[in-house]
PDB file of N, CA and C in Angstrom:
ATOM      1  N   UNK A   1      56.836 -17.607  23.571  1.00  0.00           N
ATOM      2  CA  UNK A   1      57.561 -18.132  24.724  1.00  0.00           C
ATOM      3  C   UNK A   1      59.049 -17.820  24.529  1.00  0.00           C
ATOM      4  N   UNK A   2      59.454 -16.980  25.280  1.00  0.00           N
ATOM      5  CA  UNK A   2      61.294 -16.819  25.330  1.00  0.00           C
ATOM      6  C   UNK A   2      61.944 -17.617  25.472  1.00  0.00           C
ATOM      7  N   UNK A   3      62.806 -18.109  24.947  1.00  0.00           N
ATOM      8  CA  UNK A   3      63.803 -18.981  25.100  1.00  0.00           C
ATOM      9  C   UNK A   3      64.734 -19.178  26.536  1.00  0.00           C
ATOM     10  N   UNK A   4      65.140 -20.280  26.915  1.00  0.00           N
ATOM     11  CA  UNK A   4      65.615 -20.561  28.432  1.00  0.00           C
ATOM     12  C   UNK A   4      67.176 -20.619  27.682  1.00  0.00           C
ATOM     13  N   UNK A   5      68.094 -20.336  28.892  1.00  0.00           N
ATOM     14  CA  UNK A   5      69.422 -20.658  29.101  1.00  0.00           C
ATOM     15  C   UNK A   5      69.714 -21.258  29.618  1.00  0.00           C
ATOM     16  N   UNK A   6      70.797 -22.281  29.806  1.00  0.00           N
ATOM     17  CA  UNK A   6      71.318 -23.301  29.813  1.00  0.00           C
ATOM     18  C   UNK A   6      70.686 -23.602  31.342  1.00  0.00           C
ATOM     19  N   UNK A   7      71.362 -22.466  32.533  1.00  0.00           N
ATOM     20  CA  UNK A   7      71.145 -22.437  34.062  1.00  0.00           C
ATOM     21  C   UNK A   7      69.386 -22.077  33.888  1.00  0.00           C
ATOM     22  N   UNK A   8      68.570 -21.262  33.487  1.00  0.00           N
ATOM     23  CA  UNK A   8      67.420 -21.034  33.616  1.00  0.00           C
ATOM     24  C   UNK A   8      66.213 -22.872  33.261  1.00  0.00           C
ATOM     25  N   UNK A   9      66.979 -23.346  32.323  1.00  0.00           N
ATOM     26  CA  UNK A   9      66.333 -24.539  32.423  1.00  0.00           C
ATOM     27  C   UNK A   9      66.838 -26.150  32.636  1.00  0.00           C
ATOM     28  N   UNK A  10      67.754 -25.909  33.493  1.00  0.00           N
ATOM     29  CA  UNK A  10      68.334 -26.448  34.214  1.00  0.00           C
ATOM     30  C   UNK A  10      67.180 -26.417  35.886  1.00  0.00           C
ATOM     31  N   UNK A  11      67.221 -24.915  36.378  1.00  0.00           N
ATOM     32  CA  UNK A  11      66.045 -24.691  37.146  1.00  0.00           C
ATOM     33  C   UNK A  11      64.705 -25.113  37.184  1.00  0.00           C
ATOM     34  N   UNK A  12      64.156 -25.168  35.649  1.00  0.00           N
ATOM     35  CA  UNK A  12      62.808 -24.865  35.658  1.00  0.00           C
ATOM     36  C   UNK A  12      62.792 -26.803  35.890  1.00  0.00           C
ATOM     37  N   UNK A  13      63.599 -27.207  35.013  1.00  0.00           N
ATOM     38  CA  UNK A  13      63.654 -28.766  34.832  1.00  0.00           C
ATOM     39  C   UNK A  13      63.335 -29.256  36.947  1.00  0.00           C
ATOM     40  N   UNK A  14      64.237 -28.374  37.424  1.00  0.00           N
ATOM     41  CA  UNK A  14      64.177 -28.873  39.193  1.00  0.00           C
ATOM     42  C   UNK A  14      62.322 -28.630  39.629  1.00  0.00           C
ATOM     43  N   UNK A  15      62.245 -27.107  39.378  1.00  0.00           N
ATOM     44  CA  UNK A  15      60.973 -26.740  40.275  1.00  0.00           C
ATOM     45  C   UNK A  15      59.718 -27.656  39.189  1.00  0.00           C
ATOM     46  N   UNK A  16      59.582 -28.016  37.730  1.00  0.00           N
ATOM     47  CA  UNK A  16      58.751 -29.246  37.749  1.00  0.00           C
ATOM     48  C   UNK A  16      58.956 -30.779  38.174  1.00  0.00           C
ATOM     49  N   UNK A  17      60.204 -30.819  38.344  1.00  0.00           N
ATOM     50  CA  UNK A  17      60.532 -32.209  39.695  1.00  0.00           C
ATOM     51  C   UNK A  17      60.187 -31.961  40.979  1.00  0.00           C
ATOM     52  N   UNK A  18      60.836 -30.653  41.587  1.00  0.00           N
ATOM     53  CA  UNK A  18      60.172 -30.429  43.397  1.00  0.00           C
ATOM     54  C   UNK A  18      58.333 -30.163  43.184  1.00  0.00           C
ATOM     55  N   UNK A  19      58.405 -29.152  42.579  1.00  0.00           N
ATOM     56  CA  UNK A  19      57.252 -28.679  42.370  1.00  0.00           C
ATOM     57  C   UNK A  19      57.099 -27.631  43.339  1.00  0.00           C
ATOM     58  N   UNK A  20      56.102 -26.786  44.082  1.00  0.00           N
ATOM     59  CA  UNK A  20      56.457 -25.299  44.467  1.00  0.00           C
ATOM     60  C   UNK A  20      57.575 -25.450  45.316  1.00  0.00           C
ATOM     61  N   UNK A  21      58.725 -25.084  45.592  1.00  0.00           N
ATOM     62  CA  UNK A  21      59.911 -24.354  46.242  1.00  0.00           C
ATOM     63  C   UNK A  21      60.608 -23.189  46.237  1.00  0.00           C
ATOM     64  N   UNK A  22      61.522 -22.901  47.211  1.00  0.00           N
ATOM     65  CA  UNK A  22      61.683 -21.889  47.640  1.00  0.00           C
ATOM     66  C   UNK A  22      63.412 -22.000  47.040  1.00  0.00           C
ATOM     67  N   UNK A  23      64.617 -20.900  46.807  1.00  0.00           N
ATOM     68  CA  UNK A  23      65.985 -21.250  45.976  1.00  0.00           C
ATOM     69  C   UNK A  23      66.333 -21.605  46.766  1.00  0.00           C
ATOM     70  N   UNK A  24      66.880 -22.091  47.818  1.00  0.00           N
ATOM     71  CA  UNK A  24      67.790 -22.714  48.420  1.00  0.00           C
ATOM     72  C   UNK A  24      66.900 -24.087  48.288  1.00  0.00           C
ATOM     73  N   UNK A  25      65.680 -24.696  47.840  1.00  0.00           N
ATOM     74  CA  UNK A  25      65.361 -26.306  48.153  1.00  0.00           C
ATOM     75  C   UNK A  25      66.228 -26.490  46.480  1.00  0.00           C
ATOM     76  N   UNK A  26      65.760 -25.332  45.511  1.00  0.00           N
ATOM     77  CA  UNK A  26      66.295 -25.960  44.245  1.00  0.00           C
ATOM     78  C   UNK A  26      68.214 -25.919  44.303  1.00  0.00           C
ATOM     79  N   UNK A  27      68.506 -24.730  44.779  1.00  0.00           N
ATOM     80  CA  UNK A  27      70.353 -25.111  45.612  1.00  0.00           C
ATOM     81  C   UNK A  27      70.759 -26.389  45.988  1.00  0.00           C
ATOM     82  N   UNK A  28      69.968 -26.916  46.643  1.00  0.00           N
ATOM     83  CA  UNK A  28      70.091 -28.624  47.240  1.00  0.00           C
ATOM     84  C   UNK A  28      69.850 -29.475  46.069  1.00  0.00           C
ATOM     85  N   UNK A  29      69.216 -29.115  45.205  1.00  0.00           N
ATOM     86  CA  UNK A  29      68.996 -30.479  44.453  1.00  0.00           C
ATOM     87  C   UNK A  29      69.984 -30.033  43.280  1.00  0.00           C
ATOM     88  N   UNK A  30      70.085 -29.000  42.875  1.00  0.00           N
ATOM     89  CA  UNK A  30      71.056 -28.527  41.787  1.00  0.00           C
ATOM     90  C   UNK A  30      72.030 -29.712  41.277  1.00  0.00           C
ATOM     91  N   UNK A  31      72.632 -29.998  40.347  1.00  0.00           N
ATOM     92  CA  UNK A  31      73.791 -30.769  40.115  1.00  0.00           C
ATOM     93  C   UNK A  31      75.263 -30.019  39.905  1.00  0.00           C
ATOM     94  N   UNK A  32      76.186 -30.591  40.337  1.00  0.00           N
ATOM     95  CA  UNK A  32      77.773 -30.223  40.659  1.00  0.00           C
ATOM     96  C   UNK A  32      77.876 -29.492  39.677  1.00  0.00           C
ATOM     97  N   UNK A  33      78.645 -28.613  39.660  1.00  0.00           N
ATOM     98  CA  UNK A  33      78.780 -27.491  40.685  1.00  0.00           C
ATOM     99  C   UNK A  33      77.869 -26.888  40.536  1.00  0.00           C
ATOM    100  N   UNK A  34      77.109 -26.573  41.813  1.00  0.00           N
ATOM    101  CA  UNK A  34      76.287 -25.702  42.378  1.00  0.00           C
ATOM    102  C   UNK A  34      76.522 -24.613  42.574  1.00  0.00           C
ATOM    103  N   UNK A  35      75.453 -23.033  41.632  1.00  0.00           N
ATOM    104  CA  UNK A  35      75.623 -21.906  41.676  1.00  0.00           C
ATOM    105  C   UNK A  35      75.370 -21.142  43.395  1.00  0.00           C
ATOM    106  N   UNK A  36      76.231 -20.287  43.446  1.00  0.00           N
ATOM    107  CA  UNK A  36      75.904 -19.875  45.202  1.00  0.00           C
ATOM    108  C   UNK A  36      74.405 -19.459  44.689  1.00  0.00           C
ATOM    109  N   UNK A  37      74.208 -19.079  46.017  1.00  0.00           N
ATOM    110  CA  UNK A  37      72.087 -18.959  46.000  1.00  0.00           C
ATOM    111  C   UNK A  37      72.349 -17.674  45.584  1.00  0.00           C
ATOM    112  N   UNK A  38      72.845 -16.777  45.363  1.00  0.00           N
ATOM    113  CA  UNK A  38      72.775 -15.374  44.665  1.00  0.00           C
ATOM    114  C   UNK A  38      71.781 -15.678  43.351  1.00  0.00           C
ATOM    115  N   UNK A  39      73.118 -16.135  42.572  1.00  0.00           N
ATOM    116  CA  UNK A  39      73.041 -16.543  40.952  1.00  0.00           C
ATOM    117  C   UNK A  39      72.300 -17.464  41.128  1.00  0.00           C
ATOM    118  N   UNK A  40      71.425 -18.358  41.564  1.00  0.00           N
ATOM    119  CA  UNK A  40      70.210 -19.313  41.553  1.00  0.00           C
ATOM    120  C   UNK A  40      69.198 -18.179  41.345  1.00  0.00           C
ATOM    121  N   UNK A  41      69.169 -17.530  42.736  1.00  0.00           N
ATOM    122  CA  UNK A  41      67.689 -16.278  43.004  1.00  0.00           C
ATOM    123  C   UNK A  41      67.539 -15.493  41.616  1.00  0.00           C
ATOM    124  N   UNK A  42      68.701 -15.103  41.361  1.00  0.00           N
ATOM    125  CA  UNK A  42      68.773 -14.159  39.772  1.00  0.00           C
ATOM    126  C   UNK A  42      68.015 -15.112  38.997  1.00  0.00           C
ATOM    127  N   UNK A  43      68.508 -16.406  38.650  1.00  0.00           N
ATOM    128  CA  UNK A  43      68.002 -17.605  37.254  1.00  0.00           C
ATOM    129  C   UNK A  43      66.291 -17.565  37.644  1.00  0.00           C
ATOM    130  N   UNK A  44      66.323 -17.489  38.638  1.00  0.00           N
ATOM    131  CA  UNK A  44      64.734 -18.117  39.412  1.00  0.00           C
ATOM    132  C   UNK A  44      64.090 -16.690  38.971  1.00  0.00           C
ATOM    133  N   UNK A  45      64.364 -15.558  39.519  1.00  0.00           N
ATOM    134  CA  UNK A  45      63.901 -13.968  39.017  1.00  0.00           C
ATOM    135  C   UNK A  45      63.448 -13.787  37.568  1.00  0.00           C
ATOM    136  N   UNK A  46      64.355 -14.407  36.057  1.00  0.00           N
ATOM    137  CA  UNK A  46      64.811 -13.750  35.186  1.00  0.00           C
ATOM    138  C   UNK A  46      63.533 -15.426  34.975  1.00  0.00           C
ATOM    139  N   UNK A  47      63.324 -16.695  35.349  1.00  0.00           N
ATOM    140  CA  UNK A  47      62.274 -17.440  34.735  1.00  0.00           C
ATOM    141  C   UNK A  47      61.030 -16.861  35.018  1.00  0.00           C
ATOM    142  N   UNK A  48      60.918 -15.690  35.977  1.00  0.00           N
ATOM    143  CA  UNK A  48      59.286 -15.411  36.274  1.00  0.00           C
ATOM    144  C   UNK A  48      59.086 -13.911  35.489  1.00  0.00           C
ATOM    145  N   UNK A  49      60.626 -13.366  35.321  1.00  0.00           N
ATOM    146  CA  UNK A  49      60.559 -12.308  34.230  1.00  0.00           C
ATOM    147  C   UNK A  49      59.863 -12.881  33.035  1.00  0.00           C
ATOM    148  N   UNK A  50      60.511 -13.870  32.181  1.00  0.00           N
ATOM    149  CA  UNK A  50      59.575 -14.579  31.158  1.00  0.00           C
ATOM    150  C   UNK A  50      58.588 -15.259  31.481  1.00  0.00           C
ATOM    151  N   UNK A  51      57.835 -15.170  32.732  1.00  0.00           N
ATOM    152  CA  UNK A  51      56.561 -16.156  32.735  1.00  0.00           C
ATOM    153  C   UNK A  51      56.619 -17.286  32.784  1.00  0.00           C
ATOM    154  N   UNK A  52      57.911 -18.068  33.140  1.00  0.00           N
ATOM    155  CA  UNK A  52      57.612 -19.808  33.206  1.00  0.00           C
ATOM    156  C   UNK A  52      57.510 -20.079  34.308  1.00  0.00           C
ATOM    157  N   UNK A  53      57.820 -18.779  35.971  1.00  0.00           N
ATOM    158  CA  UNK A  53      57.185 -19.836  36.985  1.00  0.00           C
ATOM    159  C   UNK A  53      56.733 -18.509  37.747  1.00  0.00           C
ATOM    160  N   UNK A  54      55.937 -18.262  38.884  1.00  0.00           N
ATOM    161  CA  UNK A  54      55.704 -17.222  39.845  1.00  0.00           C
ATOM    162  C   UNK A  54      55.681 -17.635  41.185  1.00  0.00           C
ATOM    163  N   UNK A  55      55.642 -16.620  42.062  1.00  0.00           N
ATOM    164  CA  UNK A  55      55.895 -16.731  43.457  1.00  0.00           C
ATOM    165  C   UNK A  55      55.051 -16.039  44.450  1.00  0.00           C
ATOM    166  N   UNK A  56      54.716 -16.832  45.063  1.00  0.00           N
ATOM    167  CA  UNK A  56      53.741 -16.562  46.470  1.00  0.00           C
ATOM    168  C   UNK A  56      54.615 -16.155  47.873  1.00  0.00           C
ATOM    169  N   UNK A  57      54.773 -15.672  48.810  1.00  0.00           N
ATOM    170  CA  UNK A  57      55.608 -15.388  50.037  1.00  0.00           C
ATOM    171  C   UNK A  57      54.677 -16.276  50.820  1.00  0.00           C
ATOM    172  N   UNK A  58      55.645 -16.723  51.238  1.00  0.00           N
ATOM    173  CA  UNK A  58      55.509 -18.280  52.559  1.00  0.00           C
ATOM    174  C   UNK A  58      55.761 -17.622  53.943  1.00  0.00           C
ATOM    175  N   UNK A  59      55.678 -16.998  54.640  1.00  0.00           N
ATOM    176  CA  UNK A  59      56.500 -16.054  55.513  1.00  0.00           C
ATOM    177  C   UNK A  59      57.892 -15.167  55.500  1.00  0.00           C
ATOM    178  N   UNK A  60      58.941 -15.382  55.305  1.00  0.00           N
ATOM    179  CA  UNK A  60      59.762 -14.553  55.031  1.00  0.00           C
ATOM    180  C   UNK A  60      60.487 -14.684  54.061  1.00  0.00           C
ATOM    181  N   UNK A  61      60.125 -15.940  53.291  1.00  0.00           N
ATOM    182  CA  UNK A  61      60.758 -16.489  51.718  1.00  0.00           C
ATOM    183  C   UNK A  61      59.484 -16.213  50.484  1.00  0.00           C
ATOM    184  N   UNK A  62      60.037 -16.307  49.830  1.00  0.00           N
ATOM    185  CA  UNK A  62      58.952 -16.798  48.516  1.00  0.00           C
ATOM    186  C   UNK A  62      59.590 -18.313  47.487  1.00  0.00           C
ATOM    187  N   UNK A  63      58.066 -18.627  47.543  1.00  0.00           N
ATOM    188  CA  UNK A  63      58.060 -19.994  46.916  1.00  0.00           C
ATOM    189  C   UNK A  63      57.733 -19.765  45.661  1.00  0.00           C
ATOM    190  N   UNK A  64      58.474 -20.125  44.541  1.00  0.00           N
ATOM    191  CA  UNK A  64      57.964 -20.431  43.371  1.00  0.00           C
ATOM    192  C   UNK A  64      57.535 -21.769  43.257  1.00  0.00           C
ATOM    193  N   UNK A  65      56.483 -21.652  41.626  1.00  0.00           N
ATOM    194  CA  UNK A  65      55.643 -22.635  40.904  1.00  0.00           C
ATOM    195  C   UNK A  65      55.880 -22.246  39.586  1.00  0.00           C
ATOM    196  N   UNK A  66      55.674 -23.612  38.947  1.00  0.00           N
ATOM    197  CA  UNK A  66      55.999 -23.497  37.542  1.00  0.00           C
ATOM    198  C   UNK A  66      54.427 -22.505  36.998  1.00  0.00           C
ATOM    199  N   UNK A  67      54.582 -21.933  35.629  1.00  0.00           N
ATOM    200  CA  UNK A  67      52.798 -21.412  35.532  1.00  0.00           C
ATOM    201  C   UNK A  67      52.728 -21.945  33.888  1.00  0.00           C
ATOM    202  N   UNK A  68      53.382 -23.130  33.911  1.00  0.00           N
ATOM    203  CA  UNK A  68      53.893 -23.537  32.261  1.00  0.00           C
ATOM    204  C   UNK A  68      54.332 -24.982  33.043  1.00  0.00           C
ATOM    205  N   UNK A  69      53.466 -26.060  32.287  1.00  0.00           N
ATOM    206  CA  UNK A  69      53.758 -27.376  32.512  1.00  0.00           C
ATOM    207  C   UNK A  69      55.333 -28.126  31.689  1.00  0.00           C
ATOM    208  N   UNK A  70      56.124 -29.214  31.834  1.00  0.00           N
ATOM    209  CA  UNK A  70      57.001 -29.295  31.334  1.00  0.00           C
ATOM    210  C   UNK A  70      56.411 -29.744  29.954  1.00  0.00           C
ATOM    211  N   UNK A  71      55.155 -30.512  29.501  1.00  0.00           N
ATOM    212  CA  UNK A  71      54.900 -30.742  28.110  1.00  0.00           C
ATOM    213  C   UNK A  71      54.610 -29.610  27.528  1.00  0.00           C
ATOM    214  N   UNK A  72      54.229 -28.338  27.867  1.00  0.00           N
ATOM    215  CA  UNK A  72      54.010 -27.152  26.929  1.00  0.00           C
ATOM    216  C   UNK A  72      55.307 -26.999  26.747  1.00  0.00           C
ATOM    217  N   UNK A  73      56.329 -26.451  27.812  1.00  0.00           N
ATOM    218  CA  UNK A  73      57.981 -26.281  27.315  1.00  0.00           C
ATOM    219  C   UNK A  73      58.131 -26.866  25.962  1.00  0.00           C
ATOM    220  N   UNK A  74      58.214 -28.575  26.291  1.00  0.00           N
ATOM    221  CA  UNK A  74      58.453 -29.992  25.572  1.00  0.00           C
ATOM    222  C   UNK A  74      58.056 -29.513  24.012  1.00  0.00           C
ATOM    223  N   UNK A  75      56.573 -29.220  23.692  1.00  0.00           N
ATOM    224  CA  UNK A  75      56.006 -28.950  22.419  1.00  0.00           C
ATOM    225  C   UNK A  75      56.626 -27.354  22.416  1.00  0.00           C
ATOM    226  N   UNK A  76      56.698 -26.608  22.558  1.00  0.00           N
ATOM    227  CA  UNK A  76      57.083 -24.845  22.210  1.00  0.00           C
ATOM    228  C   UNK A  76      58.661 -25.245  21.749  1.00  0.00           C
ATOM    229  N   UNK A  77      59.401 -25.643  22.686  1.00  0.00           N
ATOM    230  CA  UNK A  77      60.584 -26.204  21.987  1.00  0.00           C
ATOM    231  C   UNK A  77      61.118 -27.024  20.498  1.00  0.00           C
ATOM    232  N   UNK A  78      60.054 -28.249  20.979  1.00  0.00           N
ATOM    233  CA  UNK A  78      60.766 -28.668  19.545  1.00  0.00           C
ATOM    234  C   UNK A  78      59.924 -27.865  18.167  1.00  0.00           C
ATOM    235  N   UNK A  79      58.786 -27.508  18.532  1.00  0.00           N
ATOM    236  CA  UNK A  79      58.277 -26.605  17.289  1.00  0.00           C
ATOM    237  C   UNK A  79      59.173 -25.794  16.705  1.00  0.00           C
ATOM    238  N   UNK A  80      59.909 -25.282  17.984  1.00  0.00           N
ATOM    239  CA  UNK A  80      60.989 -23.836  17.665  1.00  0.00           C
ATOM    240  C   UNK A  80      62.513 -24.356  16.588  1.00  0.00           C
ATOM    241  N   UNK A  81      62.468 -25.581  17.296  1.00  0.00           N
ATOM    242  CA  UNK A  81      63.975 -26.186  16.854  1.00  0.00           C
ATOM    243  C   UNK A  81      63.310 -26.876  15.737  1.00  0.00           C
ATOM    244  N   UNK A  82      62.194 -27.793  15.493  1.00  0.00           N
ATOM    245  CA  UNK A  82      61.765 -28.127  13.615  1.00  0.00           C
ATOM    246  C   UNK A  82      61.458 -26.950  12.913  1.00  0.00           C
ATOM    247  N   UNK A  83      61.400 -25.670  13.624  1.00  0.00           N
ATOM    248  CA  UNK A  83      60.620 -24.369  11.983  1.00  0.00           C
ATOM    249  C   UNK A  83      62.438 -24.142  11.746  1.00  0.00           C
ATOM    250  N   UNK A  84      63.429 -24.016  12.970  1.00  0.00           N
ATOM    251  CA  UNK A  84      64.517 -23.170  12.632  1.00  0.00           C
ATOM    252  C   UNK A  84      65.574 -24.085  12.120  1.00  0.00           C
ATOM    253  N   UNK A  85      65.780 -25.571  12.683  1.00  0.00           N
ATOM    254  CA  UNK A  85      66.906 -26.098  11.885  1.00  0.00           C
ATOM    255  C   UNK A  85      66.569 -27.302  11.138  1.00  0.00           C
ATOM    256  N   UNK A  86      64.717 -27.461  10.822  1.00  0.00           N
ATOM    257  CA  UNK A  86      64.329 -28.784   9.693  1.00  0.00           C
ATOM    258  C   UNK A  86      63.396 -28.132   9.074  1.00  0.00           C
ATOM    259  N   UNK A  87      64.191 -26.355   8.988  1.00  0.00           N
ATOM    260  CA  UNK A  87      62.516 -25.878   7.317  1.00  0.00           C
ATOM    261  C   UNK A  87      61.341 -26.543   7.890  1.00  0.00           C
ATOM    262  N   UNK A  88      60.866 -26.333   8.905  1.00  0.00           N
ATOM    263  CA  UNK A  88      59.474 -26.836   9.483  1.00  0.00           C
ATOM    264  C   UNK A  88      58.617 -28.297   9.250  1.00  0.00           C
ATOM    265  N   UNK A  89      60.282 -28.997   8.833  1.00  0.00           N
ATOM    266  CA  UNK A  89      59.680 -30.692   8.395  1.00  0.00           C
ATOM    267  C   UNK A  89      60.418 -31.708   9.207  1.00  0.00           C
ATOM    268  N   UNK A  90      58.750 -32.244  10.168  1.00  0.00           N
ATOM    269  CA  UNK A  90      59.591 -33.493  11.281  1.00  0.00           C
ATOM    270  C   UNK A  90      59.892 -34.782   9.898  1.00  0.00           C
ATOM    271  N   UNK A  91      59.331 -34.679   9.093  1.00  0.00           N
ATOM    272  CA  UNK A  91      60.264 -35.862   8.454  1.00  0.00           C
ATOM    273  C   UNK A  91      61.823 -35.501   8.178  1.00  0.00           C
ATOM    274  N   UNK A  92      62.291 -34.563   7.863  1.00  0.00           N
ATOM    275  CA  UNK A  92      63.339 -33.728   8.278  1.00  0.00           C
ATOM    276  C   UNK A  92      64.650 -34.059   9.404  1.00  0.00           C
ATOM    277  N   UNK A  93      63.473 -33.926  10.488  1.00  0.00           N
ATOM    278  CA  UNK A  93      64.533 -34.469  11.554  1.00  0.00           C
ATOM    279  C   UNK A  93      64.240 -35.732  12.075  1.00  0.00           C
ATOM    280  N   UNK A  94      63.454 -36.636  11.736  1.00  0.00           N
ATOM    281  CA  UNK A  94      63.475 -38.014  11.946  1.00  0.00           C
ATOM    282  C   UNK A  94      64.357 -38.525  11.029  1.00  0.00           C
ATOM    283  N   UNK A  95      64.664 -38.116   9.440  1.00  0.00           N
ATOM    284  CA  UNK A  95      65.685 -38.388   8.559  1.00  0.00           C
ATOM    285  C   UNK A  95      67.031 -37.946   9.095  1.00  0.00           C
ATOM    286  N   UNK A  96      67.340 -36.944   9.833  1.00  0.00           N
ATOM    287  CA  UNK A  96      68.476 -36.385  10.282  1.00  0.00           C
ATOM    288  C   UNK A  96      68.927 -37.439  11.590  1.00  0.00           C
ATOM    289  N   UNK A  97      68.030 -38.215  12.659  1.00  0.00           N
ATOM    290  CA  UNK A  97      68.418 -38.647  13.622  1.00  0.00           C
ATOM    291  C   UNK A  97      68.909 -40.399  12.889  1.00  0.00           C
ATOM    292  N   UNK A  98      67.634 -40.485  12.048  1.00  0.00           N
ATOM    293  CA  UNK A  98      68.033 -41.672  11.192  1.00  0.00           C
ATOM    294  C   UNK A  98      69.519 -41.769  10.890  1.00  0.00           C
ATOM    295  N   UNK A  99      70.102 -41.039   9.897  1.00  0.00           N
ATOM    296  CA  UNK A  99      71.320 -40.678   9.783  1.00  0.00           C
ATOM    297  C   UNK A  99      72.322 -40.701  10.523  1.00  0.00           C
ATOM    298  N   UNK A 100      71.977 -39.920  11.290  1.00  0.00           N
ATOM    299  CA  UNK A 100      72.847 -39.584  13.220  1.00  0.00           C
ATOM    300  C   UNK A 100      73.508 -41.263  13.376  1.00  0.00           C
ATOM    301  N   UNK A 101      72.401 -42.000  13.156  1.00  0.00           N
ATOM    302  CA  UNK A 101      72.086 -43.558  14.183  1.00  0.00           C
ATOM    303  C   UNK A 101      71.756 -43.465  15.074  1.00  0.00           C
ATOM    304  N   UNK A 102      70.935 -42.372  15.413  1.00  0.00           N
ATOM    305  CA  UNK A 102      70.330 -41.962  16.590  1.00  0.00           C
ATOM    306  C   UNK A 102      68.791 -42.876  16.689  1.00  0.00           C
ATOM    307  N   UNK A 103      68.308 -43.441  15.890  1.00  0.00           N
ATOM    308  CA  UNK A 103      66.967 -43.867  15.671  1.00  0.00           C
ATOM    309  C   UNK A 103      67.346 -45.006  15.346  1.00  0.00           C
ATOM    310  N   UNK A 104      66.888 -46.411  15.626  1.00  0.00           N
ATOM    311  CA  UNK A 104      66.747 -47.723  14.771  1.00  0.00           C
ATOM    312  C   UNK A 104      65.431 -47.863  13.948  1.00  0.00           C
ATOM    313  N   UNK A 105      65.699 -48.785  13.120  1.00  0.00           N
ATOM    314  CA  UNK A 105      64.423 -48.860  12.194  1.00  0.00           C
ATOM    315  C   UNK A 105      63.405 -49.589  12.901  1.00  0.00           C
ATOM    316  N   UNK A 106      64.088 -50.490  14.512  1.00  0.00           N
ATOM    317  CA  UNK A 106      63.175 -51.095  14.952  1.00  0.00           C
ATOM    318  C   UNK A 106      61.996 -49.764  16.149  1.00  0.00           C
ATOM    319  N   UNK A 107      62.512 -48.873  15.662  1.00  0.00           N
ATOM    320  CA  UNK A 107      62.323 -47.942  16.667  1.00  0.00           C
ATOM    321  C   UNK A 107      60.968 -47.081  15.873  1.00  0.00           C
ATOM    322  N   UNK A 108      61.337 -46.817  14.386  1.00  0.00           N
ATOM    323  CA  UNK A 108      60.730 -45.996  13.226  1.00  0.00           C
ATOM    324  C   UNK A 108      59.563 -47.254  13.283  1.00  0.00           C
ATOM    325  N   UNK A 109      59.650 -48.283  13.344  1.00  0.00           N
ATOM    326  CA  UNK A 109      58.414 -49.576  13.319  1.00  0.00           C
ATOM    327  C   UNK A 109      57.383 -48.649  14.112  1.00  0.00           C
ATOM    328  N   UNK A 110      57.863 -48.569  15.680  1.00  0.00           N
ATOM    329  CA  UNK A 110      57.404 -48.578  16.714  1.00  0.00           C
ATOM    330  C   UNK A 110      56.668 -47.191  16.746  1.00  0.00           C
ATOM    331  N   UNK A 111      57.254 -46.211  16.237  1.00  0.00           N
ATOM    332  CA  UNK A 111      56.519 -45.226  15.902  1.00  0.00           C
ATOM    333  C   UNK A 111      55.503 -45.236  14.920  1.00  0.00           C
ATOM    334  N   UNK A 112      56.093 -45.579  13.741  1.00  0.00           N
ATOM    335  CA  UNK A 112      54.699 -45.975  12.602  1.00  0.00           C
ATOM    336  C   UNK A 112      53.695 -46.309  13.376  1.00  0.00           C
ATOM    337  N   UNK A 113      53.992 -47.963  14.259  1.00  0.00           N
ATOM    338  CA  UNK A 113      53.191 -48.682  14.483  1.00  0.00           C
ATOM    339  C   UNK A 113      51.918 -47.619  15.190  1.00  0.00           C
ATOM    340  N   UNK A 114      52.482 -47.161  16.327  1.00  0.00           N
ATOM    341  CA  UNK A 114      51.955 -46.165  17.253  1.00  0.00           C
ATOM    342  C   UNK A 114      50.854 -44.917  16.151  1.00  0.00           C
ATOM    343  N   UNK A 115      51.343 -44.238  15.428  1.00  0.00           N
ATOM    344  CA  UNK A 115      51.341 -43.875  14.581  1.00  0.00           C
ATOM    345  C   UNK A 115      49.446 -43.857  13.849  1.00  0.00           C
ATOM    346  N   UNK A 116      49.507 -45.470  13.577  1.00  0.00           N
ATOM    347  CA  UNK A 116      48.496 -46.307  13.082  1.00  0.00           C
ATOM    348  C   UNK A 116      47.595 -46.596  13.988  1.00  0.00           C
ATOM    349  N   UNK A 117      48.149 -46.962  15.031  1.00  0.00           N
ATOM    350  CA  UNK A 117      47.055 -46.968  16.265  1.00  0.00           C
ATOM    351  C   UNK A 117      46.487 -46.344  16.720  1.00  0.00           C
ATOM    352  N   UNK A 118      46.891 -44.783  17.024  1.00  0.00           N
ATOM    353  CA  UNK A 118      46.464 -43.802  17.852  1.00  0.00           C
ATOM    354  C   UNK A 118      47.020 -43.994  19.104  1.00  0.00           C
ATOM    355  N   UNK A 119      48.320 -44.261  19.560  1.00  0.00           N
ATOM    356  CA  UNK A 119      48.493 -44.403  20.813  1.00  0.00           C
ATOM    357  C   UNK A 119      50.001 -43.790  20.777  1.00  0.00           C
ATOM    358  N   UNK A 120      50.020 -43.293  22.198  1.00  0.00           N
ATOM    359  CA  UNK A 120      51.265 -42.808  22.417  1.00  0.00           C
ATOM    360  C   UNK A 120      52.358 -44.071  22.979  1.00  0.00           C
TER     361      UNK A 120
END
């Protein structure tokens, strides 16, 4: 899976919120400042170049769809970011967010707990 840029998943993040649309519905929902629809159509082009969404013609537009759910993204991502910046160990970066103070211990409970249960 190729890696997204900042504007490319910024996009993809919209069309699995709209779900199939056409660039000017994702133009409207975009957040400030909004790229003119040129540079949208390009971001939208260059995500179906890598395969994360494709397009059907609606009459004189084409609608994209994602062809990659946001939890596959979700897992391909952080796999990519624990092999390259935690040596391929989530204890690694649960110790690193620990640290951060990004995590409480009442939080590390809650995961254990989960953990032990089988539940998300």
């Amino acid at each position: 899976m190729e890696k997204l840029t900042t504007q490319e998943e910024t996009a993809m993040r919209l069309i699995w919120e709209i779900g199939p649309c056409v660039v000017r519905m994702l133009q409207e929902k975009y957040p400030e400042p909004k790229p003119p629809y040129t540079t949208l159509a390009s971001v939208v082009k260059n995500l179906e170049r890598k395969g994360y969404v494709k397009n059907r013609r609606c009459g004189n537009v084409y609608e994209y769809y994602p062809l990659i759910s946001r939890e596959e993204y979700r897992t391909a991502f952080m796999k990519d970011a624990v092999s390259n910046l935690f040596s391929n160990s989530y204890k690694e970066l649960v110790s690193f967010f620990a640290k951060e103070e990004k995590i409480s211990a009442d939080d590390l409970r809650d995961i254990i707990e989960k953990i032990e249960t089988g539940k998300e």
